[in-house]
PDB file of N, CA and C in Angstrom:
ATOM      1  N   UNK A   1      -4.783 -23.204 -14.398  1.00  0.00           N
ATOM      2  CA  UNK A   1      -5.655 -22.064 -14.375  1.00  0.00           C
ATOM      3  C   UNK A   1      -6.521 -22.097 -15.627  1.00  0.00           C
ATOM      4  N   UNK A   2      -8.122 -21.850 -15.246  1.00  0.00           N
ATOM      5  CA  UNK A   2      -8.980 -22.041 -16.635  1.00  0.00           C
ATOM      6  C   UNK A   2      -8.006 -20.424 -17.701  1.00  0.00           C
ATOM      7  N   UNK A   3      -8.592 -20.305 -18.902  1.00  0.00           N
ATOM      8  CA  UNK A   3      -8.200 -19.627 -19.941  1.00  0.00           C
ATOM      9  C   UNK A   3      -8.893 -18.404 -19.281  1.00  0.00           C
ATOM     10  N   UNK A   4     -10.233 -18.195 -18.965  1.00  0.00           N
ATOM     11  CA  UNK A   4     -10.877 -16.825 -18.716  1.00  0.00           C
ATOM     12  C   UNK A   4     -10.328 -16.710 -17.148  1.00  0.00           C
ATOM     13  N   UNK A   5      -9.663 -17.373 -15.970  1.00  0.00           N
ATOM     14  CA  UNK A   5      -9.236 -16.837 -15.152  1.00  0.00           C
ATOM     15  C   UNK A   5      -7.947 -15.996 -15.534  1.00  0.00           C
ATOM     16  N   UNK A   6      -7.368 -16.688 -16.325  1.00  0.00           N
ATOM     17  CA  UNK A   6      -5.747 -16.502 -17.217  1.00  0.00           C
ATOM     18  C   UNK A   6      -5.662 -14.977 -17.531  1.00  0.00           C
ATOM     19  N   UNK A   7      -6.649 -14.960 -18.550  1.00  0.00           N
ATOM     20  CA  UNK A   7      -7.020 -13.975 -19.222  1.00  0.00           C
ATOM     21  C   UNK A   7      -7.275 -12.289 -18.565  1.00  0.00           C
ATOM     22  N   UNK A   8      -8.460 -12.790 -17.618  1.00  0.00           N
ATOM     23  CA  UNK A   8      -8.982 -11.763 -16.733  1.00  0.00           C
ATOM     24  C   UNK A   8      -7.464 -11.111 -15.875  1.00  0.00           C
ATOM     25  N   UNK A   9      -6.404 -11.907 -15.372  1.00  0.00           N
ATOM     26  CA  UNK A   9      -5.393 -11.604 -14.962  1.00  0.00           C
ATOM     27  C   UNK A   9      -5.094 -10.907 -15.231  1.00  0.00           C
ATOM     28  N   UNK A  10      -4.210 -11.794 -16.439  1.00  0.00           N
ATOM     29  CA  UNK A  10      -3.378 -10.611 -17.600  1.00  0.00           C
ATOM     30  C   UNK A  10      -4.580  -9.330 -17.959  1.00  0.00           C
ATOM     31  N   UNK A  11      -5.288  -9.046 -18.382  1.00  0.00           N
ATOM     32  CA  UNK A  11      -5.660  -7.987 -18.206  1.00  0.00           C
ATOM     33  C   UNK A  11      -5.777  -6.973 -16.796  1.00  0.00           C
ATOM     34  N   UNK A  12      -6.119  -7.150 -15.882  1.00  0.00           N
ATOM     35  CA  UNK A  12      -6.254  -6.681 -14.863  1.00  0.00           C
ATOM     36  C   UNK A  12      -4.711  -6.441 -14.841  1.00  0.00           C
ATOM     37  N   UNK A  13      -3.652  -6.937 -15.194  1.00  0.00           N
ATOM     38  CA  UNK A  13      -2.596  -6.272 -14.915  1.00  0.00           C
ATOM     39  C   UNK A  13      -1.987  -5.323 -15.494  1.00  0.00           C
ATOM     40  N   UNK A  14      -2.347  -5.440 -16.639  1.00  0.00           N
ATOM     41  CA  UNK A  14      -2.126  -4.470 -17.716  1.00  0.00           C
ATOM     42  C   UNK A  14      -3.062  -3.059 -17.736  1.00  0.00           C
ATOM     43  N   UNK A  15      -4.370  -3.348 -17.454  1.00  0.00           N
ATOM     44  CA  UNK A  15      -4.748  -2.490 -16.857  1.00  0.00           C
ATOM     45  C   UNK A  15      -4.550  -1.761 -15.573  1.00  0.00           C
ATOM     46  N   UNK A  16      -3.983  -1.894 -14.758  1.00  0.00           N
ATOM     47  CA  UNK A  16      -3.388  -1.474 -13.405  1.00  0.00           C
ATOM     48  C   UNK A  16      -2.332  -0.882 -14.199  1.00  0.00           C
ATOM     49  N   UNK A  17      -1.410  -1.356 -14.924  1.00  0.00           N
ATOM     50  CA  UNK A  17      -0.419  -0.574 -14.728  1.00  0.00           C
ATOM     51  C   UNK A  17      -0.834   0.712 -15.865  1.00  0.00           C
ATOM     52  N   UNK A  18      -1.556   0.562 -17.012  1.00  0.00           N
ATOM     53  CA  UNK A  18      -2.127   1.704 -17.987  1.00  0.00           C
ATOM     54  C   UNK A  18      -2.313   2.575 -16.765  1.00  0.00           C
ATOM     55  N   UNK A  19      -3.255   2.647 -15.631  1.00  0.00           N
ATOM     56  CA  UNK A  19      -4.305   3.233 -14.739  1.00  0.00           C
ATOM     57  C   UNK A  19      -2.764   4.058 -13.847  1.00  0.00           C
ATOM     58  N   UNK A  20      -1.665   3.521 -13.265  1.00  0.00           N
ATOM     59  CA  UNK A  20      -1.388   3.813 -12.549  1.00  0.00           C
ATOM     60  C   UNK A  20      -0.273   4.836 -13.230  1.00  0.00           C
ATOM     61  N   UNK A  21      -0.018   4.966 -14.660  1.00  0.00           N
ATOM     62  CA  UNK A  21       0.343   6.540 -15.188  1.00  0.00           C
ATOM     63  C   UNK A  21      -0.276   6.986 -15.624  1.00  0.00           C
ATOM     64  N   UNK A  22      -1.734   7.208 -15.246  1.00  0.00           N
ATOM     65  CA  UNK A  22      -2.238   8.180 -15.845  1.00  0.00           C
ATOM     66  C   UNK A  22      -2.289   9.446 -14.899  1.00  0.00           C
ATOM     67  N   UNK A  23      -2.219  10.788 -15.022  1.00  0.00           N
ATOM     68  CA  UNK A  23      -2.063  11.472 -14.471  1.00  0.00           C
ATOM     69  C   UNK A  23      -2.951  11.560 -13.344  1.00  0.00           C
ATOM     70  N   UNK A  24      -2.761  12.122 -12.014  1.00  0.00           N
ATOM     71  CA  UNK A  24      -3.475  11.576 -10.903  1.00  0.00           C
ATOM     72  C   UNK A  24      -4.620  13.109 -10.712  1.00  0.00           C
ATOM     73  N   UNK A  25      -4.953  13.779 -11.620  1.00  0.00           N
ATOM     74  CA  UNK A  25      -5.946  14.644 -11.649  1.00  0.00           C
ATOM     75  C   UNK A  25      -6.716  14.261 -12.197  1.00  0.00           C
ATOM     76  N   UNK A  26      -6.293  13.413 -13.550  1.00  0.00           N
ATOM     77  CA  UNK A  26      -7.713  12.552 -14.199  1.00  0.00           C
ATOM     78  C   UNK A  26      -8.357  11.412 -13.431  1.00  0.00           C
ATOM     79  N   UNK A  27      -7.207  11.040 -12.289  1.00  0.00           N
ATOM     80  CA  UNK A  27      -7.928  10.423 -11.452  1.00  0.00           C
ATOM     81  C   UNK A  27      -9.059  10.413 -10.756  1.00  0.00           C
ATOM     82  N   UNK A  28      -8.622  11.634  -9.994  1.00  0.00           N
ATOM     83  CA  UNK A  28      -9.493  12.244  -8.981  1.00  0.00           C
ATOM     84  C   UNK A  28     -10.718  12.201  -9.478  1.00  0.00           C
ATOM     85  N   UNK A  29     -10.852  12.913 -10.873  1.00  0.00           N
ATOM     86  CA  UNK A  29     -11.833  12.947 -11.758  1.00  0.00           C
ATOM     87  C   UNK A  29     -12.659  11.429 -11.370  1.00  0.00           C
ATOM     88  N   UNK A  30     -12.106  10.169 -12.301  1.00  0.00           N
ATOM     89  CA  UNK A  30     -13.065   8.775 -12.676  1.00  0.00           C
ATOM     90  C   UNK A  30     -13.061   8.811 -10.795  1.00  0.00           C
ATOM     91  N   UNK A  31     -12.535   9.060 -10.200  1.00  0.00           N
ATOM     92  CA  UNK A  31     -12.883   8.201  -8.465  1.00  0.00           C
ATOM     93  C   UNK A  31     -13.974   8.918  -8.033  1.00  0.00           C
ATOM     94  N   UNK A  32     -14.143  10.470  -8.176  1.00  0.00           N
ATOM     95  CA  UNK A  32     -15.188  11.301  -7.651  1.00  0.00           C
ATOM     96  C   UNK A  32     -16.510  10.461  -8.713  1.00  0.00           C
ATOM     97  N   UNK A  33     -16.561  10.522  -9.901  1.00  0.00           N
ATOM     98  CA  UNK A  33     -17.597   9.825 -10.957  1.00  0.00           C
ATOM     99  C   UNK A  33     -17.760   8.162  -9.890  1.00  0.00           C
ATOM    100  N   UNK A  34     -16.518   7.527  -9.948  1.00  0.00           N
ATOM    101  CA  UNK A  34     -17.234   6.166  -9.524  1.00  0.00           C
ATOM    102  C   UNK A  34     -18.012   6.170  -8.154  1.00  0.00           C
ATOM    103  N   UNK A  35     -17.295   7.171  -7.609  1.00  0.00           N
ATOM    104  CA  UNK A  35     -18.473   7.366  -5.860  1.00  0.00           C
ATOM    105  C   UNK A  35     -19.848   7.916  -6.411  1.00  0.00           C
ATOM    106  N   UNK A  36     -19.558   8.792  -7.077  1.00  0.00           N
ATOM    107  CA  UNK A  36     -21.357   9.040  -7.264  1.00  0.00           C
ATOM    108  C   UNK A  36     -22.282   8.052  -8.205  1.00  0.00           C
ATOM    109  N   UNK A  37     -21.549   6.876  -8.927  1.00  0.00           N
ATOM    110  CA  UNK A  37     -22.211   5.998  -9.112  1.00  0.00           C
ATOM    111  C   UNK A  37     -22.482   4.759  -8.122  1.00  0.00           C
ATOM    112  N   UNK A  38     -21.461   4.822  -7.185  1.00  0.00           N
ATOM    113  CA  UNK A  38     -22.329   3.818  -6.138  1.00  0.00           C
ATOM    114  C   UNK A  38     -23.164   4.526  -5.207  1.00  0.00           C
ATOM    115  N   UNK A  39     -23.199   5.740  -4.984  1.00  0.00           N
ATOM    116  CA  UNK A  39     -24.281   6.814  -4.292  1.00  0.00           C
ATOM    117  C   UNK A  39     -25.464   6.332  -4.851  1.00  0.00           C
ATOM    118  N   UNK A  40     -25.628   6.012  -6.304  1.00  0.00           N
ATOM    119  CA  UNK A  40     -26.908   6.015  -6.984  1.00  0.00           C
ATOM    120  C   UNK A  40     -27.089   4.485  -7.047  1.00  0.00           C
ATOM    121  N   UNK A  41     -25.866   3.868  -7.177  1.00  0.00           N
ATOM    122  CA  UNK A  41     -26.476   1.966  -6.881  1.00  0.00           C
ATOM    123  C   UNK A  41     -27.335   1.850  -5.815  1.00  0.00           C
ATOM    124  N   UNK A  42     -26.448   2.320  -4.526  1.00  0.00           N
ATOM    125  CA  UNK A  42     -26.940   2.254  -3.403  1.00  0.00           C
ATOM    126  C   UNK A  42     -28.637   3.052  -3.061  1.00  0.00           C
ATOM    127  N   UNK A  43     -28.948   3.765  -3.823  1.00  0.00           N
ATOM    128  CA  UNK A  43     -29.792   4.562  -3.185  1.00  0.00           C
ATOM    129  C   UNK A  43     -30.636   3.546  -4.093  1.00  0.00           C
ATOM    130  N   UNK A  44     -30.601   3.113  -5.502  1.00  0.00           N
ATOM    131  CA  UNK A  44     -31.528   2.232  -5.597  1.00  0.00           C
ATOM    132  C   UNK A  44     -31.786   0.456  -5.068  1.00  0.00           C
ATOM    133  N   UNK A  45     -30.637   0.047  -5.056  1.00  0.00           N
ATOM    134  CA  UNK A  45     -30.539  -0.962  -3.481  1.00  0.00           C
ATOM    135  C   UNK A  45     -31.698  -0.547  -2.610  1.00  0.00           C
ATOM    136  N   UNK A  46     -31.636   0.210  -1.906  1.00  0.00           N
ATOM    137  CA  UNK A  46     -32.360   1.108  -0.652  1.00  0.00           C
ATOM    138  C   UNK A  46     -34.147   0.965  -1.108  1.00  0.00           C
ATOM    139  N   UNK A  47     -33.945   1.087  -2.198  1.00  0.00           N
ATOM    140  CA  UNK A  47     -35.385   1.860  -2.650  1.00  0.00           C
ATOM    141  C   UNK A  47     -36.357   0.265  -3.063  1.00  0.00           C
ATOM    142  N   UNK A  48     -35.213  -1.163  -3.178  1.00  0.00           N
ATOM    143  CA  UNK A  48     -35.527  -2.240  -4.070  1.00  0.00           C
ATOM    144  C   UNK A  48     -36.005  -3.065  -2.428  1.00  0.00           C
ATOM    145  N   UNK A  49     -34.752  -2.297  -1.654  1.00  0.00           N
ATOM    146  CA  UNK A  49     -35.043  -3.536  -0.641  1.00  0.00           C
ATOM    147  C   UNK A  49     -36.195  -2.826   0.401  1.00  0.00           C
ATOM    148  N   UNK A  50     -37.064  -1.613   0.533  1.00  0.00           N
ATOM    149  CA  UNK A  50     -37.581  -0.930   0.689  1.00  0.00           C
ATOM    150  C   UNK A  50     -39.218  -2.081   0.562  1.00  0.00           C
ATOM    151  N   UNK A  51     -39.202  -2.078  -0.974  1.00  0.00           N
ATOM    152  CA  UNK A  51     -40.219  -2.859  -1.988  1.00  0.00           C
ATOM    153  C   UNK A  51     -40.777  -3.895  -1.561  1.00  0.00           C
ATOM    154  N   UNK A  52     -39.275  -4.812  -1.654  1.00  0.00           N
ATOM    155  CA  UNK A  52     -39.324  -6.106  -1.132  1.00  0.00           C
ATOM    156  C   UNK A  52     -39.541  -6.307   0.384  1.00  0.00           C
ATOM    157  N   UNK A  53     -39.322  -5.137   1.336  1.00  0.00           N
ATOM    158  CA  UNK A  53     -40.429  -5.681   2.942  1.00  0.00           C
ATOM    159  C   UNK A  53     -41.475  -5.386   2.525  1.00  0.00           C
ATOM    160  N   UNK A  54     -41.886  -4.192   2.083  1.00  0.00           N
ATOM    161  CA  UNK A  54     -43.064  -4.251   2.023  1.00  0.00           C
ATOM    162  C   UNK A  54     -43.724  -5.465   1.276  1.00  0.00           C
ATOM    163  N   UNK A  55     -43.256  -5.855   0.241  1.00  0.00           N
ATOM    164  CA  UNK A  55     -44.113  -6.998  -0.204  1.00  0.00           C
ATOM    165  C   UNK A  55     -43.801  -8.359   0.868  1.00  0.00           C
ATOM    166  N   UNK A  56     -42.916  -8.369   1.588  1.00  0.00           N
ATOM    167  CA  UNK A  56     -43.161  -9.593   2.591  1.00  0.00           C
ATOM    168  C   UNK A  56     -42.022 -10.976   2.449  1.00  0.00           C
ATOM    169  N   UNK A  57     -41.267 -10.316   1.067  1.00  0.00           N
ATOM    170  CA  UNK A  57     -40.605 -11.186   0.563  1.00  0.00           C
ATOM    171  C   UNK A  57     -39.111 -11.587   1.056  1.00  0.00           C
ATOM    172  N   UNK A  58     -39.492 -12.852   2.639  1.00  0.00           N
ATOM    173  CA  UNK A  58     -38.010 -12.511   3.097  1.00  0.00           C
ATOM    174  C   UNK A  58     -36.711 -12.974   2.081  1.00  0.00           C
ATOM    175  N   UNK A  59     -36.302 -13.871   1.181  1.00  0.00           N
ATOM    176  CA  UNK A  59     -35.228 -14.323   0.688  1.00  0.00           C
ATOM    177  C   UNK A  59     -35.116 -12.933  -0.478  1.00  0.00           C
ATOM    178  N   UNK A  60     -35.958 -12.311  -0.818  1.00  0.00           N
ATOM    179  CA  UNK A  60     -35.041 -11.147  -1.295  1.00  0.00           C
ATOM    180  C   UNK A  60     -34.781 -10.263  -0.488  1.00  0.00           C
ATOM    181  N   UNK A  61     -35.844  -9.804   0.404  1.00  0.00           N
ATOM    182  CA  UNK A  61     -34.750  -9.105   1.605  1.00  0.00           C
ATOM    183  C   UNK A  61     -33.770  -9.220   1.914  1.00  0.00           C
ATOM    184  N   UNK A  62     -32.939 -10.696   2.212  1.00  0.00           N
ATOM    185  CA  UNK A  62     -31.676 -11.161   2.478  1.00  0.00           C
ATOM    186  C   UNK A  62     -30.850 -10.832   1.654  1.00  0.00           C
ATOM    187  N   UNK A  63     -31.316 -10.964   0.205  1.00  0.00           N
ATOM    188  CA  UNK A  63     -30.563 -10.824  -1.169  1.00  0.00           C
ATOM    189  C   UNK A  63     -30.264  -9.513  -0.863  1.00  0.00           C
ATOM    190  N   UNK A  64     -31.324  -8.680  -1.059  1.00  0.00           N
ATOM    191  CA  UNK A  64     -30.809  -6.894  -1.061  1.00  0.00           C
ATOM    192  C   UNK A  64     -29.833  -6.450   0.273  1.00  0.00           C
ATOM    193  N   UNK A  65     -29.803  -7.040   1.306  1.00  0.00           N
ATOM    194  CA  UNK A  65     -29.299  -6.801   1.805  1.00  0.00           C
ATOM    195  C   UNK A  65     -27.683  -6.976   1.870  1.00  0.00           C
ATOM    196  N   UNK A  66     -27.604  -7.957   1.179  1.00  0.00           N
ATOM    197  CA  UNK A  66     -25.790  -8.645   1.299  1.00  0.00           C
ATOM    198  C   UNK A  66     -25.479  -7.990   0.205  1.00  0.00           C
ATOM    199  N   UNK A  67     -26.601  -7.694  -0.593  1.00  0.00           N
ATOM    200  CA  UNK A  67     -26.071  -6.597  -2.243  1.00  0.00           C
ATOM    201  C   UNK A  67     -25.721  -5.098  -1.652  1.00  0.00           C
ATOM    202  N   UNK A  68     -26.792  -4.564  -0.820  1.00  0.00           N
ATOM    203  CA  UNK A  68     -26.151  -3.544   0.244  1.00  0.00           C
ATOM    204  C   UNK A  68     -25.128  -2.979   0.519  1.00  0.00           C
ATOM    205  N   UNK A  69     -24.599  -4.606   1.630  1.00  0.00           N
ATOM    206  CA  UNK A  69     -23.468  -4.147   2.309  1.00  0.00           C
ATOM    207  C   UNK A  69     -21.992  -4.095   1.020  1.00  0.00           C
ATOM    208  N   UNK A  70     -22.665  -5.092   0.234  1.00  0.00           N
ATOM    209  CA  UNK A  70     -21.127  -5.183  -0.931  1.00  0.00           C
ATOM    210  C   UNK A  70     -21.189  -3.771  -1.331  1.00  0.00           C
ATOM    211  N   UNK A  71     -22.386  -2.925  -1.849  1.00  0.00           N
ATOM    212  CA  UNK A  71     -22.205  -1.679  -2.405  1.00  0.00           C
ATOM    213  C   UNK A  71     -21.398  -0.906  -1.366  1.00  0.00           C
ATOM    214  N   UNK A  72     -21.924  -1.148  -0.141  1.00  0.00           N
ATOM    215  CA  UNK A  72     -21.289  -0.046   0.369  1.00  0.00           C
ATOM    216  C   UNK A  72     -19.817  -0.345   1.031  1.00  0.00           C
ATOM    217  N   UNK A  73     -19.083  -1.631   0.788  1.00  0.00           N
ATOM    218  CA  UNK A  73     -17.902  -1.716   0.967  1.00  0.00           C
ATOM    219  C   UNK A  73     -17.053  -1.498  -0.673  1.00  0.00           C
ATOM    220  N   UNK A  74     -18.112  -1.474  -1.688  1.00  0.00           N
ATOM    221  CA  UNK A  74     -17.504  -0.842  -2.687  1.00  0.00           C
ATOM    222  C   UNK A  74     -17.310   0.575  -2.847  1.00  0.00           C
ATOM    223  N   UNK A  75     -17.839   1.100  -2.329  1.00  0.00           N
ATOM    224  CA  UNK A  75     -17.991   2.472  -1.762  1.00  0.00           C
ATOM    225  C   UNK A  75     -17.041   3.547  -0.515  1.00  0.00           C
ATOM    226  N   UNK A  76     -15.997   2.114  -0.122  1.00  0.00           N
ATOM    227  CA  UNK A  76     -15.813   2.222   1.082  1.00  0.00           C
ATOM    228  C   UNK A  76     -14.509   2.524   0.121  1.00  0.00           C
ATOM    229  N   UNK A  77     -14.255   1.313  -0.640  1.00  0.00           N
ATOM    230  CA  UNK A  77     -12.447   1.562  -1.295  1.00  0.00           C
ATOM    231  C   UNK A  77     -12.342   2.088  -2.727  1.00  0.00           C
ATOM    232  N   UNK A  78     -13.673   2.619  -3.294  1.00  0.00           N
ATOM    233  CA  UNK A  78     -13.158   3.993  -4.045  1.00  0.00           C
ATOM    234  C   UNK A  78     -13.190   5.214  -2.987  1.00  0.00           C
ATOM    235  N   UNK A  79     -13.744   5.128  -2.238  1.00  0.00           N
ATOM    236  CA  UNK A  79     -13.398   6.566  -1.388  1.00  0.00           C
ATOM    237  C   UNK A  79     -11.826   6.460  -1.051  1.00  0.00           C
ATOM    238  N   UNK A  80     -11.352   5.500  -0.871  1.00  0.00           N
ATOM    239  CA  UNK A  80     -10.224   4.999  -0.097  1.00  0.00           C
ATOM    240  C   UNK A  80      -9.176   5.559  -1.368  1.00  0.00           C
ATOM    241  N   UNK A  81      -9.790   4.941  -2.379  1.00  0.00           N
ATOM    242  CA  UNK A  81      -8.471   5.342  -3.576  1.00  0.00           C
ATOM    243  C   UNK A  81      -8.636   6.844  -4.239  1.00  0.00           C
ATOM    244  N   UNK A  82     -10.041   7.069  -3.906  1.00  0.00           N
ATOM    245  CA  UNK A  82     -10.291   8.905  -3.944  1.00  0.00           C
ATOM    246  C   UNK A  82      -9.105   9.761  -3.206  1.00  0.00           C
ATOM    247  N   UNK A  83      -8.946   9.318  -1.901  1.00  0.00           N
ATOM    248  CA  UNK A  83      -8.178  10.004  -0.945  1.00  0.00           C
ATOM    249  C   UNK A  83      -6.832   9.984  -1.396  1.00  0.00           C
ATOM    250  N   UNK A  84      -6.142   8.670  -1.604  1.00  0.00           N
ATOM    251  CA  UNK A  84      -4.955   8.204  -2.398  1.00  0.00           C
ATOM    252  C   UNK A  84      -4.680   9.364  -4.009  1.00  0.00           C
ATOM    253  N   UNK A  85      -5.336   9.522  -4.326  1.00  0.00           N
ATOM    254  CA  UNK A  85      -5.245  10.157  -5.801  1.00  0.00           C
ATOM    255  C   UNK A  85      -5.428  11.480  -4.899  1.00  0.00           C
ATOM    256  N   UNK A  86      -6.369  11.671  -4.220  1.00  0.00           N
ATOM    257  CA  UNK A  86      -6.049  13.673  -4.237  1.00  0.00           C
ATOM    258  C   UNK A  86      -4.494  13.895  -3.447  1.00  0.00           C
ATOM    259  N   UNK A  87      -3.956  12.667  -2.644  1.00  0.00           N
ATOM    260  CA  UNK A  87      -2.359  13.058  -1.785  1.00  0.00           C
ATOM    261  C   UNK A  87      -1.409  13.094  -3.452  1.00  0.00           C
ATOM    262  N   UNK A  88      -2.255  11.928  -4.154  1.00  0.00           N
ATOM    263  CA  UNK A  88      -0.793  11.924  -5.267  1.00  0.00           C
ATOM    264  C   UNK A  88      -0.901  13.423  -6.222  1.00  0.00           C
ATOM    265  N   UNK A  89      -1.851  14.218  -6.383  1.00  0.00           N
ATOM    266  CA  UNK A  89      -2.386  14.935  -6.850  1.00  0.00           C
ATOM    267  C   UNK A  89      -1.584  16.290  -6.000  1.00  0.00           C
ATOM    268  N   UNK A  90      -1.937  16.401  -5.279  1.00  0.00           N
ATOM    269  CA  UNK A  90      -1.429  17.400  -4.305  1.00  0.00           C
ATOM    270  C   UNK A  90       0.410  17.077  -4.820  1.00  0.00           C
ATOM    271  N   UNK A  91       0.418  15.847  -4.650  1.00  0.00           N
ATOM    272  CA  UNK A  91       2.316  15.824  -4.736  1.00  0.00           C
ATOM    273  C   UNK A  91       2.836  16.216  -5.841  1.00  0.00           C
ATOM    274  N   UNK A  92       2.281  16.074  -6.725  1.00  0.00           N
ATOM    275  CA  UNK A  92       2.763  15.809  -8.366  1.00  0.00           C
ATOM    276  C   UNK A  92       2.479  17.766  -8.763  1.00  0.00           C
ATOM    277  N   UNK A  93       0.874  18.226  -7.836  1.00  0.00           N
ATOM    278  CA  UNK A  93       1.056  19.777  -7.801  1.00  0.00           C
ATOM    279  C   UNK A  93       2.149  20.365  -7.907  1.00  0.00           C
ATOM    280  N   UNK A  94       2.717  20.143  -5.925  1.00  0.00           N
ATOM    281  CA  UNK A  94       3.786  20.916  -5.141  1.00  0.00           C
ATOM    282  C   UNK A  94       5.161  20.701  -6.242  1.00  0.00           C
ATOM    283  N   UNK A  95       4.837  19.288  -6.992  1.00  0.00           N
ATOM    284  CA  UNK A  95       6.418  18.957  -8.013  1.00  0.00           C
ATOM    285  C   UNK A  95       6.733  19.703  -9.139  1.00  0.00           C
ATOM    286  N   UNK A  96       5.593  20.339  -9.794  1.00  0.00           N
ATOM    287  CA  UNK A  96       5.491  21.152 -10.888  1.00  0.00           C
ATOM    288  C   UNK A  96       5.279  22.691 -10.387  1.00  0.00           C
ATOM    289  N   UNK A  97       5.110  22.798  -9.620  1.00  0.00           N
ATOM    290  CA  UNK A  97       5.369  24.138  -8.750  1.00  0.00           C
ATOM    291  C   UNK A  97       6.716  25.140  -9.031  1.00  0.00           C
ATOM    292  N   UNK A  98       6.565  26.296  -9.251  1.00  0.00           N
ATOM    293  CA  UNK A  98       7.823  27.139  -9.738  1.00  0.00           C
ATOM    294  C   UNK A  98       8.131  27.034  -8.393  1.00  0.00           C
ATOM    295  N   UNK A  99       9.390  27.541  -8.129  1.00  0.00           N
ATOM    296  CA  UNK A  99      10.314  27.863  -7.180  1.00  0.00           C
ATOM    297  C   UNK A  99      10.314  29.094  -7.133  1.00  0.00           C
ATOM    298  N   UNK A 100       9.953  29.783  -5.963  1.00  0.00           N
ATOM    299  CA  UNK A 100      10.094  31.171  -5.599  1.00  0.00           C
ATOM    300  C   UNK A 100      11.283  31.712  -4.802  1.00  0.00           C
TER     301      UNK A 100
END
Protein backbone atom coordinates (compact mmCIF):
# COMPACT_ATOMS: atom_id res chain seq x y z
CA UNK A 1 0.00 0.00 0.00
CA UNK A 2 1.49 3.55 -1.17
CA UNK A 3 2.20 5.77 2.28
CA UNK A 4 -0.71 8.44 1.34
CA UNK A 5 -3.20 5.48 0.72
CA UNK A 6 -1.84 4.13 4.31
CA UNK A 7 -2.21 7.25 5.77
CA UNK A 8 -5.60 8.49 4.39
CA UNK A 9 -6.86 5.09 6.07
CA UNK A 10 -5.60 5.41 9.28
CA UNK A 11 -7.07 8.62 9.42
CA UNK A 12 -10.39 8.01 8.07
CA UNK A 13 -10.52 5.58 10.83
CA UNK A 14 -9.75 7.49 13.49
CA UNK A 15 -11.83 9.91 12.33
CA UNK A 16 -14.97 7.69 12.12
CA UNK A 17 -14.55 6.62 15.29
CA UNK A 18 -13.86 10.57 16.93
CA UNK A 19 -17.33 11.26 14.66
CA UNK A 20 -19.20 8.33 15.91
CA UNK A 21 -19.16 9.69 19.85
CA UNK A 22 -19.91 12.67 19.27
CA UNK A 23 -23.19 13.43 20.49
CA UNK A 24 -25.86 12.73 17.82
CA UNK A 25 -27.55 16.35 18.13
CA UNK A 26 -24.32 17.90 17.05
CA UNK A 27 -24.81 15.68 14.41
CA UNK A 28 -27.90 16.45 13.10
CA UNK A 29 -26.48 19.87 13.23
CA UNK A 30 -22.95 19.23 10.59
CA UNK A 31 -25.56 16.73 8.35
CA UNK A 32 -28.38 19.47 8.03
CA UNK A 33 -25.07 22.16 7.20
CA UNK A 34 -23.53 19.44 4.78
CA UNK A 35 -27.03 19.09 2.78
CA UNK A 36 -27.29 22.68 2.38
CA UNK A 37 -23.87 22.77 1.07
CA UNK A 38 -24.49 20.33 -1.64
CA UNK A 39 -27.96 22.26 -2.28
CA UNK A 40 -25.56 25.12 -3.19
CA UNK A 41 -22.80 22.83 -5.12
CA UNK A 42 -25.51 21.57 -6.98
CA UNK A 43 -27.37 24.63 -7.82
CA UNK A 44 -24.07 25.98 -9.08
CA UNK A 45 -23.33 22.69 -11.14
CA UNK A 46 -26.86 23.59 -12.67
CA UNK A 47 -26.05 27.13 -13.37
CA UNK A 48 -22.18 25.99 -14.97
CA UNK A 49 -23.72 23.32 -17.01
CA UNK A 50 -26.57 25.74 -18.01
CA UNK A 51 -23.40 28.06 -19.55
CA UNK A 52 -21.72 25.44 -21.09
CA UNK A 53 -24.97 24.42 -23.62
CA UNK A 54 -25.39 27.47 -24.22
CA UNK A 55 -21.92 28.02 -25.32
CA UNK A 56 -22.08 24.71 -27.42
CA UNK A 57 -19.43 23.10 -25.53
CA UNK A 58 -20.24 19.33 -25.69
CA UNK A 59 -17.16 17.65 -23.57
CA UNK A 60 -17.95 20.01 -20.77
CA UNK A 61 -21.44 19.33 -20.89
CA UNK A 62 -20.53 15.69 -20.31
CA UNK A 63 -18.11 16.86 -17.58
CA UNK A 64 -20.94 18.85 -15.69
CA UNK A 65 -23.01 16.38 -16.01
CA UNK A 66 -21.24 13.21 -14.34
CA UNK A 67 -20.14 16.15 -11.70
CA UNK A 68 -24.05 16.42 -11.33
CA UNK A 69 -25.03 13.16 -10.82
CA UNK A 70 -21.91 12.58 -8.18
CA UNK A 71 -23.33 15.77 -6.32
CA UNK A 72 -26.42 14.50 -6.18
CA UNK A 73 -25.58 10.95 -5.03
CA UNK A 74 -23.55 12.90 -2.50
CA UNK A 75 -26.54 14.37 -1.52
CA UNK A 76 -28.33 11.26 -1.54
CA UNK A 77 -26.06 9.69 1.58
CA UNK A 78 -25.81 12.73 3.74
CA UNK A 79 -29.51 12.81 3.65
CA UNK A 80 -29.24 9.12 4.37
CA UNK A 81 -26.93 9.74 7.46
CA UNK A 82 -29.21 12.94 8.30
CA UNK A 83 -32.05 10.44 8.87
CA UNK A 84 -29.65 7.97 10.83
CA UNK A 85 -28.59 10.80 13.35
CA UNK A 86 -32.18 12.28 13.91
CA UNK A 87 -33.39 8.09 14.92
CA UNK A 88 -30.05 8.15 17.09
CA UNK A 89 -31.07 11.52 18.39
CA UNK A 90 -34.58 10.74 19.12
CA UNK A 91 -33.05 7.49 21.06
CA UNK A 92 -30.42 8.96 23.14
CA UNK A 93 -33.65 11.81 23.81
CA UNK A 94 -36.26 9.05 25.00
CA UNK A 95 -32.75 7.64 27.17
CA UNK A 96 -32.25 10.78 29.11
CA UNK A 97 -35.87 11.23 29.58
CA UNK A 98 -37.17 11.37 33.36
CA UNK A 99 -39.43 8.64 34.21
CA UNK A 100 -42.87 9.59 35.06
Amino acid sequence: MKLKTQSAAVLMAFAGSALAQAPAKDAVKSDRAAIKADRETIKKDREKLRADRKAGDKAAVEADKAKLKADHEQMKKDREKLKADRKAARGEKKATAPAK
